[in-house]
PDB file of N, CA and C in Angstrom:
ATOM      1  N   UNK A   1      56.850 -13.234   4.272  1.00  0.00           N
ATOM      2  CA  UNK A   1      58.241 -13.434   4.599  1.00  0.00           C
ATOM      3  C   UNK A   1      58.339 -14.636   5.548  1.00  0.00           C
ATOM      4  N   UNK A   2      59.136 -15.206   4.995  1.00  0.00           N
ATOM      5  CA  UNK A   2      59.630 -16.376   6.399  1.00  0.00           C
ATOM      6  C   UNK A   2      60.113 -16.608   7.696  1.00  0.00           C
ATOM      7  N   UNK A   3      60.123 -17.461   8.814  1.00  0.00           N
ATOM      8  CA  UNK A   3      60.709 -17.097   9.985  1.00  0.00           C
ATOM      9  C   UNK A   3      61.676 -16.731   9.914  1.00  0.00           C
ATOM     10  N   UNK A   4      62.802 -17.583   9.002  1.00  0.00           N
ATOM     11  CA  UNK A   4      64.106 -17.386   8.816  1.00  0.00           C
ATOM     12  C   UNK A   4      64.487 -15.915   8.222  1.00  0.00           C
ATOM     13  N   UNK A   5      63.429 -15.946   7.227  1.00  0.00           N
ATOM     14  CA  UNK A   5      63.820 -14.231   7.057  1.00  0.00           C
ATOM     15  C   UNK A   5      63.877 -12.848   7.891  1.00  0.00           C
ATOM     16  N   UNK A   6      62.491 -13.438   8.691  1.00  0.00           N
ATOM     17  CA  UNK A   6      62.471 -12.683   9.605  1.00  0.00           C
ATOM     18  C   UNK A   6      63.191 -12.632  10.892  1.00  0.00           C
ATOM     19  N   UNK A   7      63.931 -13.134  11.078  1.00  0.00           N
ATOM     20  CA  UNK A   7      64.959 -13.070  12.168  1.00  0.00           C
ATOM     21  C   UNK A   7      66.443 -12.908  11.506  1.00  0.00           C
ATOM     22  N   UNK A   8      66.474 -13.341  10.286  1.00  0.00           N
ATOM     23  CA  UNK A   8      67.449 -13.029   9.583  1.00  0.00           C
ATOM     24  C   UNK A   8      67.650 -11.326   9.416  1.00  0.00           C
ATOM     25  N   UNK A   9      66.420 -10.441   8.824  1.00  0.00           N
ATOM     26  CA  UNK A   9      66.249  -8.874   9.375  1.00  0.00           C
ATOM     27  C   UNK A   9      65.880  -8.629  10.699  1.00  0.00           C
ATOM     28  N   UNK A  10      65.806  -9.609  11.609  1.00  0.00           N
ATOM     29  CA  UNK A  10      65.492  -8.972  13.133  1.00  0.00           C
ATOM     30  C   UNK A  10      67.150  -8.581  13.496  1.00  0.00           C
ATOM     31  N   UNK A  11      67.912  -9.957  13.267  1.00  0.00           N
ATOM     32  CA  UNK A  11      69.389  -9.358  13.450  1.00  0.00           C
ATOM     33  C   UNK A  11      70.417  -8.097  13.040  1.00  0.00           C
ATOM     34  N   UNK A  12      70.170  -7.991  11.574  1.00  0.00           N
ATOM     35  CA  UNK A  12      70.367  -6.955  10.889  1.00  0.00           C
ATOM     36  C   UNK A  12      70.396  -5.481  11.865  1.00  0.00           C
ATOM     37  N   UNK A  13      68.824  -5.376  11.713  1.00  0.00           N
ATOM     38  CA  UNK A  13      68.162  -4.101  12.351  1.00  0.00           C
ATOM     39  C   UNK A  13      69.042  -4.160  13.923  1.00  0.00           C
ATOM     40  N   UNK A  14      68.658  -5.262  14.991  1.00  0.00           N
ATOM     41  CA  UNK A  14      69.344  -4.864  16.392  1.00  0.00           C
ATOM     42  C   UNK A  14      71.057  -4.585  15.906  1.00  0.00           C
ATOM     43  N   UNK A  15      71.788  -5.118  15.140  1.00  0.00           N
ATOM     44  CA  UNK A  15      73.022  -4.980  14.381  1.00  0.00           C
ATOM     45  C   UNK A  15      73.174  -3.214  14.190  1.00  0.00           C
ATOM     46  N   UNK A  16      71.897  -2.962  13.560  1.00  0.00           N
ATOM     47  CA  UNK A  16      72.315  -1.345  12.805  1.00  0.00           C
ATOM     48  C   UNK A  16      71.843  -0.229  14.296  1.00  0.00           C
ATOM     49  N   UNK A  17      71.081  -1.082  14.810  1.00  0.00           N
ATOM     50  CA  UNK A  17      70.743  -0.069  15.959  1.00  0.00           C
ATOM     51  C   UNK A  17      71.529  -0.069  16.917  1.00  0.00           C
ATOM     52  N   UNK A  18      72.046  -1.375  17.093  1.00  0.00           N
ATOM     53  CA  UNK A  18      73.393  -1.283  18.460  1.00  0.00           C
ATOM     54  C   UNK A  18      74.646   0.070  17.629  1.00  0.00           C
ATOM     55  N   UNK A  19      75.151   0.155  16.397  1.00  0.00           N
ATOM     56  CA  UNK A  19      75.707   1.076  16.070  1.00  0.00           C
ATOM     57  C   UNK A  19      75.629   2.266  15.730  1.00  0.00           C
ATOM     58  N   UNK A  20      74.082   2.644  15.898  1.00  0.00           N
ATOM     59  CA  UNK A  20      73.467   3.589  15.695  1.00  0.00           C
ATOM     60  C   UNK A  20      73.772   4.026  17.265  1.00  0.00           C
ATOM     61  N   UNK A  21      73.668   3.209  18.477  1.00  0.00           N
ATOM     62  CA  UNK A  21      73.806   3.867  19.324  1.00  0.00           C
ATOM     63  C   UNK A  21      75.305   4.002  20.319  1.00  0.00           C
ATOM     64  N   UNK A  22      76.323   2.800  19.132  1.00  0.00           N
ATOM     65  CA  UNK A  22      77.627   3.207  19.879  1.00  0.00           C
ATOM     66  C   UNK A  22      78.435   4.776  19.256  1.00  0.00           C
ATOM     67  N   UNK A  23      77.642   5.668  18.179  1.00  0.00           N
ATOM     68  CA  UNK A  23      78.002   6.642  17.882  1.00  0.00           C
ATOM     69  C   UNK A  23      77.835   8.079  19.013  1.00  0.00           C
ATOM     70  N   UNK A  24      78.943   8.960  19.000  1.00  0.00           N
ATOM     71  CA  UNK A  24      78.593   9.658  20.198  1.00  0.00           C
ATOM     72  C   UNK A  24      77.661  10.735  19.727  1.00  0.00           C
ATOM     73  N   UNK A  25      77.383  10.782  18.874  1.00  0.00           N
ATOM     74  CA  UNK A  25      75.869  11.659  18.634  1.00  0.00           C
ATOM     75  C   UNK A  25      74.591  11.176  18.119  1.00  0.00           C
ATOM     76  N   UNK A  26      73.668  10.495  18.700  1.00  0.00           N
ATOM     77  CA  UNK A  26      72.756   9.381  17.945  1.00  0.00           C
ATOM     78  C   UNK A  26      72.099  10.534  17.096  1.00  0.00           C
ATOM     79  N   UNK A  27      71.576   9.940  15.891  1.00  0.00           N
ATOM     80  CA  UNK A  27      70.964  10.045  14.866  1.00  0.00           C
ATOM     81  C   UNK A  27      69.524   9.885  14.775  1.00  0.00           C
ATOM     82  N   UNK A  28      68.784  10.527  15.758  1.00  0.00           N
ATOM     83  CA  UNK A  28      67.053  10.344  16.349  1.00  0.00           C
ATOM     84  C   UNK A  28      66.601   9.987  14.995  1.00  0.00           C
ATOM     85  N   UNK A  29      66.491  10.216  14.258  1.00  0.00           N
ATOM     86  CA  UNK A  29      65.455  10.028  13.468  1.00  0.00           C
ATOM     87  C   UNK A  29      66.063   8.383  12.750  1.00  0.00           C
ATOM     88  N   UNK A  30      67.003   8.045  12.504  1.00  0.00           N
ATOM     89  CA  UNK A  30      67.809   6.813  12.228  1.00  0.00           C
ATOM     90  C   UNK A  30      67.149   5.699  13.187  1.00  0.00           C
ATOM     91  N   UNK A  31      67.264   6.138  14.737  1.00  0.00           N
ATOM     92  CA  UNK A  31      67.038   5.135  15.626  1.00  0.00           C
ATOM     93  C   UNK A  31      65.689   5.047  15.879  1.00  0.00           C
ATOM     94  N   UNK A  32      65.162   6.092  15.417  1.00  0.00           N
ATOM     95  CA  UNK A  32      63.412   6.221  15.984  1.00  0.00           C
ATOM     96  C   UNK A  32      63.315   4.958  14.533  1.00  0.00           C
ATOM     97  N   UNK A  33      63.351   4.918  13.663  1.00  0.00           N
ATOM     98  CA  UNK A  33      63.117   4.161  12.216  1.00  0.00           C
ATOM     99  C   UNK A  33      63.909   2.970  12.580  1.00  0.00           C
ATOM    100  N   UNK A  34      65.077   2.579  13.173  1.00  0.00           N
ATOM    101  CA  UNK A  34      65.094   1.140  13.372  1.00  0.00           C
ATOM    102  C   UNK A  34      64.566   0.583  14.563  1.00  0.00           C
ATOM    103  N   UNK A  35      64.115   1.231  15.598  1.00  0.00           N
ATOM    104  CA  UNK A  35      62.835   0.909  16.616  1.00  0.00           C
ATOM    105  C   UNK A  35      61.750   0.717  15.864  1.00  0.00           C
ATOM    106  N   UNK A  36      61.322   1.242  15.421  1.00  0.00           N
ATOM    107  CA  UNK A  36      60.053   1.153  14.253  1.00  0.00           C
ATOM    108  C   UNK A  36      59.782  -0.532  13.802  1.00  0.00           C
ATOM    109  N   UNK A  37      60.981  -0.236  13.015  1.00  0.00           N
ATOM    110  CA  UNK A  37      61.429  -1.667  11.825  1.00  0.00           C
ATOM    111  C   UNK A  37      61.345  -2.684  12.849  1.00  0.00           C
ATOM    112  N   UNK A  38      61.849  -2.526  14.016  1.00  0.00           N
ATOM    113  CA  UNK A  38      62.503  -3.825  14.781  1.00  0.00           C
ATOM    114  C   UNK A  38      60.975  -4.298  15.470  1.00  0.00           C
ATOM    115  N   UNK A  39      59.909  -3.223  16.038  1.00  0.00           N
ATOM    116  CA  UNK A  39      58.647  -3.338  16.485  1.00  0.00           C
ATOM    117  C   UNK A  39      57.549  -4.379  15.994  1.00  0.00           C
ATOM    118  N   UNK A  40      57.578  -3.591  14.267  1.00  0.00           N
ATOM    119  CA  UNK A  40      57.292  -4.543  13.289  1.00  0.00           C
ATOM    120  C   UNK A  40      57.827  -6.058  12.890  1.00  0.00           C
ATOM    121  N   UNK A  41      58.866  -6.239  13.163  1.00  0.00           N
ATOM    122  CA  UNK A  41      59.520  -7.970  12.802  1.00  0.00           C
ATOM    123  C   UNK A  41      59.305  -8.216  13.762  1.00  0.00           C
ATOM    124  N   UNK A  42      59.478  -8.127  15.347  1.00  0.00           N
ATOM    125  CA  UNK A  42      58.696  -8.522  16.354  1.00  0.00           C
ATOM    126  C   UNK A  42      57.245  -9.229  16.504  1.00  0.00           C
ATOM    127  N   UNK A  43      56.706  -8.253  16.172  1.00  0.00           N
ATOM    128  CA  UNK A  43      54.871  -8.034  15.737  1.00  0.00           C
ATOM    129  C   UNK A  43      54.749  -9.558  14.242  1.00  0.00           C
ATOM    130  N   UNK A  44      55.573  -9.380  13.409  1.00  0.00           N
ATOM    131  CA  UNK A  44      55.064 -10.783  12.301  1.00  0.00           C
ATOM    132  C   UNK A  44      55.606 -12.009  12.878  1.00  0.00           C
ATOM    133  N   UNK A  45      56.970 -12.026  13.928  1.00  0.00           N
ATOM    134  CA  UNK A  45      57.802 -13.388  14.310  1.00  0.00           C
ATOM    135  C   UNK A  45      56.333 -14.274  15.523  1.00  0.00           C
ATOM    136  N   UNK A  46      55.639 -12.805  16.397  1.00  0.00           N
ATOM    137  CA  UNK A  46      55.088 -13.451  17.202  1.00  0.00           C
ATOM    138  C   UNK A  46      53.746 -14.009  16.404  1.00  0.00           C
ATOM    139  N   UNK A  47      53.352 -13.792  15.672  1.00  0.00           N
ATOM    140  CA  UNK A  47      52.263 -14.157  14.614  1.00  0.00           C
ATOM    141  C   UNK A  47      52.184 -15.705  13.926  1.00  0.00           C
ATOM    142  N   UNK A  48      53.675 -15.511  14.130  1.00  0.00           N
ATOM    143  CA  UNK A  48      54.492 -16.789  13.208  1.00  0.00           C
ATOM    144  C   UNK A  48      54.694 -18.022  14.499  1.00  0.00           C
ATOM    145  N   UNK A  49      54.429 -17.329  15.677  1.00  0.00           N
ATOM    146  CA  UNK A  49      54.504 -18.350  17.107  1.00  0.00           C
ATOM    147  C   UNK A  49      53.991 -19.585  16.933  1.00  0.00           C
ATOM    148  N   UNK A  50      54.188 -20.746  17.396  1.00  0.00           N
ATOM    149  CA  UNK A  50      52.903 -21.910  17.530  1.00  0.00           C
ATOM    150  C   UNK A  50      51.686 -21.474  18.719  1.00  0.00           C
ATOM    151  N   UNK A  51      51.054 -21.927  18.127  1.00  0.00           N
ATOM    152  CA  UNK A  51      49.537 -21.638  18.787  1.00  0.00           C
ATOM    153  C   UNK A  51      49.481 -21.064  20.577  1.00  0.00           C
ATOM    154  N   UNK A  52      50.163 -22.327  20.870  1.00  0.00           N
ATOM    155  CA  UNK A  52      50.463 -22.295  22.437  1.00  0.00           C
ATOM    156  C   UNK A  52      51.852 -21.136  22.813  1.00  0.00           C
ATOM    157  N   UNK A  53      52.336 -20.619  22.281  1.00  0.00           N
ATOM    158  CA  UNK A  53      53.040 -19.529  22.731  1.00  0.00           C
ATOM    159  C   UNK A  53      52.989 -18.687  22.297  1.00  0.00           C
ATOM    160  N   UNK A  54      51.849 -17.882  21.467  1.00  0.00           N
ATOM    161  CA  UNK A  54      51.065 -16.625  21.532  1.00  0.00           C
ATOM    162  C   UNK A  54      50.655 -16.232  22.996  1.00  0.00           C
ATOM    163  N   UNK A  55      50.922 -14.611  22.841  1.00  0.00           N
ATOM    164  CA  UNK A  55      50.377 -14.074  24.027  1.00  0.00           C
ATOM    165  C   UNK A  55      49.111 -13.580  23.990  1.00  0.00           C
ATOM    166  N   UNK A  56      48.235 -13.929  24.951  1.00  0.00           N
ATOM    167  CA  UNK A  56      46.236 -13.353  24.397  1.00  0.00           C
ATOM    168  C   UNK A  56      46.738 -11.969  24.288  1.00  0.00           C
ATOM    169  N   UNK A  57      45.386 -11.758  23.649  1.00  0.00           N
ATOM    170  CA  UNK A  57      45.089 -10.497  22.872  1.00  0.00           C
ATOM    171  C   UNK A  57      45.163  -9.410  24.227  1.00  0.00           C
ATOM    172  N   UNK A  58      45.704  -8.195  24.087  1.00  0.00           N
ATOM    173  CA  UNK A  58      45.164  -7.040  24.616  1.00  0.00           C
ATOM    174  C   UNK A  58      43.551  -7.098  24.743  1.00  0.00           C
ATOM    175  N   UNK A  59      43.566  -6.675  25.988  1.00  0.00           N
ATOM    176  CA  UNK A  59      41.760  -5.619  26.167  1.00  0.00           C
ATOM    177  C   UNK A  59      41.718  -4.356  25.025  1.00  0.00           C
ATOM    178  N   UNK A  60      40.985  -3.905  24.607  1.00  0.00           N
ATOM    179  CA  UNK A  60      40.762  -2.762  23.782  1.00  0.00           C
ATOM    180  C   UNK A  60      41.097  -1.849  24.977  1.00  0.00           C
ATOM    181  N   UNK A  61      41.540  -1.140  24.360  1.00  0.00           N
ATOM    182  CA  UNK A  61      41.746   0.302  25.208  1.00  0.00           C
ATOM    183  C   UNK A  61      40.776   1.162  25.603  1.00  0.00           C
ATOM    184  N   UNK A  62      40.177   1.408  26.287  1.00  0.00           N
ATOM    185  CA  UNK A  62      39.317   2.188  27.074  1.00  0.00           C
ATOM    186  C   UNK A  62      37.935   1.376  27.252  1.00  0.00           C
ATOM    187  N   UNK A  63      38.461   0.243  27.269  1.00  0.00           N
ATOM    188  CA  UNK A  63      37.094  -0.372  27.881  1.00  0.00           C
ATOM    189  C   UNK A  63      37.687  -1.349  29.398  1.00  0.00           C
ATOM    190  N   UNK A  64      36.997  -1.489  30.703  1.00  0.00           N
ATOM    191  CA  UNK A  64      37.106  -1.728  31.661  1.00  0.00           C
ATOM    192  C   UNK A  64      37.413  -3.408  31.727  1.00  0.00           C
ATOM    193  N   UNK A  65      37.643  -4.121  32.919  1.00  0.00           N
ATOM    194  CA  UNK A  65      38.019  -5.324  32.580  1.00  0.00           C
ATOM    195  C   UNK A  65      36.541  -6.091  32.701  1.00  0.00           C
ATOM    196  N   UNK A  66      36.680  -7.091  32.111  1.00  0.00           N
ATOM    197  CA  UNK A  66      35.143  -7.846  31.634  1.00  0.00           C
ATOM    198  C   UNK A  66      34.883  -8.265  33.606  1.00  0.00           C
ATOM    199  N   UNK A  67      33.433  -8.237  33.171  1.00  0.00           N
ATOM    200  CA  UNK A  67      32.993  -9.070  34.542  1.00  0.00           C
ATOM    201  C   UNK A  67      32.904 -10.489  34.805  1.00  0.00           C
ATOM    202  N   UNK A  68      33.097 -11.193  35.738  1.00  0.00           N
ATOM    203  CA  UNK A  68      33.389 -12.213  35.508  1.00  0.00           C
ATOM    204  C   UNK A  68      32.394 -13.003  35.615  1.00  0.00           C
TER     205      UNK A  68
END
């Protein structure tokens, strides 16, 4: 998918989720699934970053910080 696409559904989704949550009874399972969706287009846009504005990698989880 393309940048453009992908921000083209990044809007969408914050679109369906801002109304997902101006309803006075939210719809958990609706909003848990466009948190989801929105996590994911997040996760491919930053992929799609130029080199220099990637954020480094996470440490693996349960391992301590390297020695220096």
């Amino acid at each position: 998918m393309s940048v453009d696409q992908l921000f083209g559904k990044y809007r969408r989704l914050k679109k369906d989720l801002s109304a997902a949550y101006s309803q006075p009874q939210w719809n958990a399972a609706l909003v848990d699934r466009l948190v989801e969706e929105i996590g994911t287009v997040e996760h491919e846009l930053a992929l799609h970053a130029p080199i220099g504005l990637r954020s480094p990698p996470l440490p693996e989880e349960g391992r301590g910080a390297e020695a220096p």
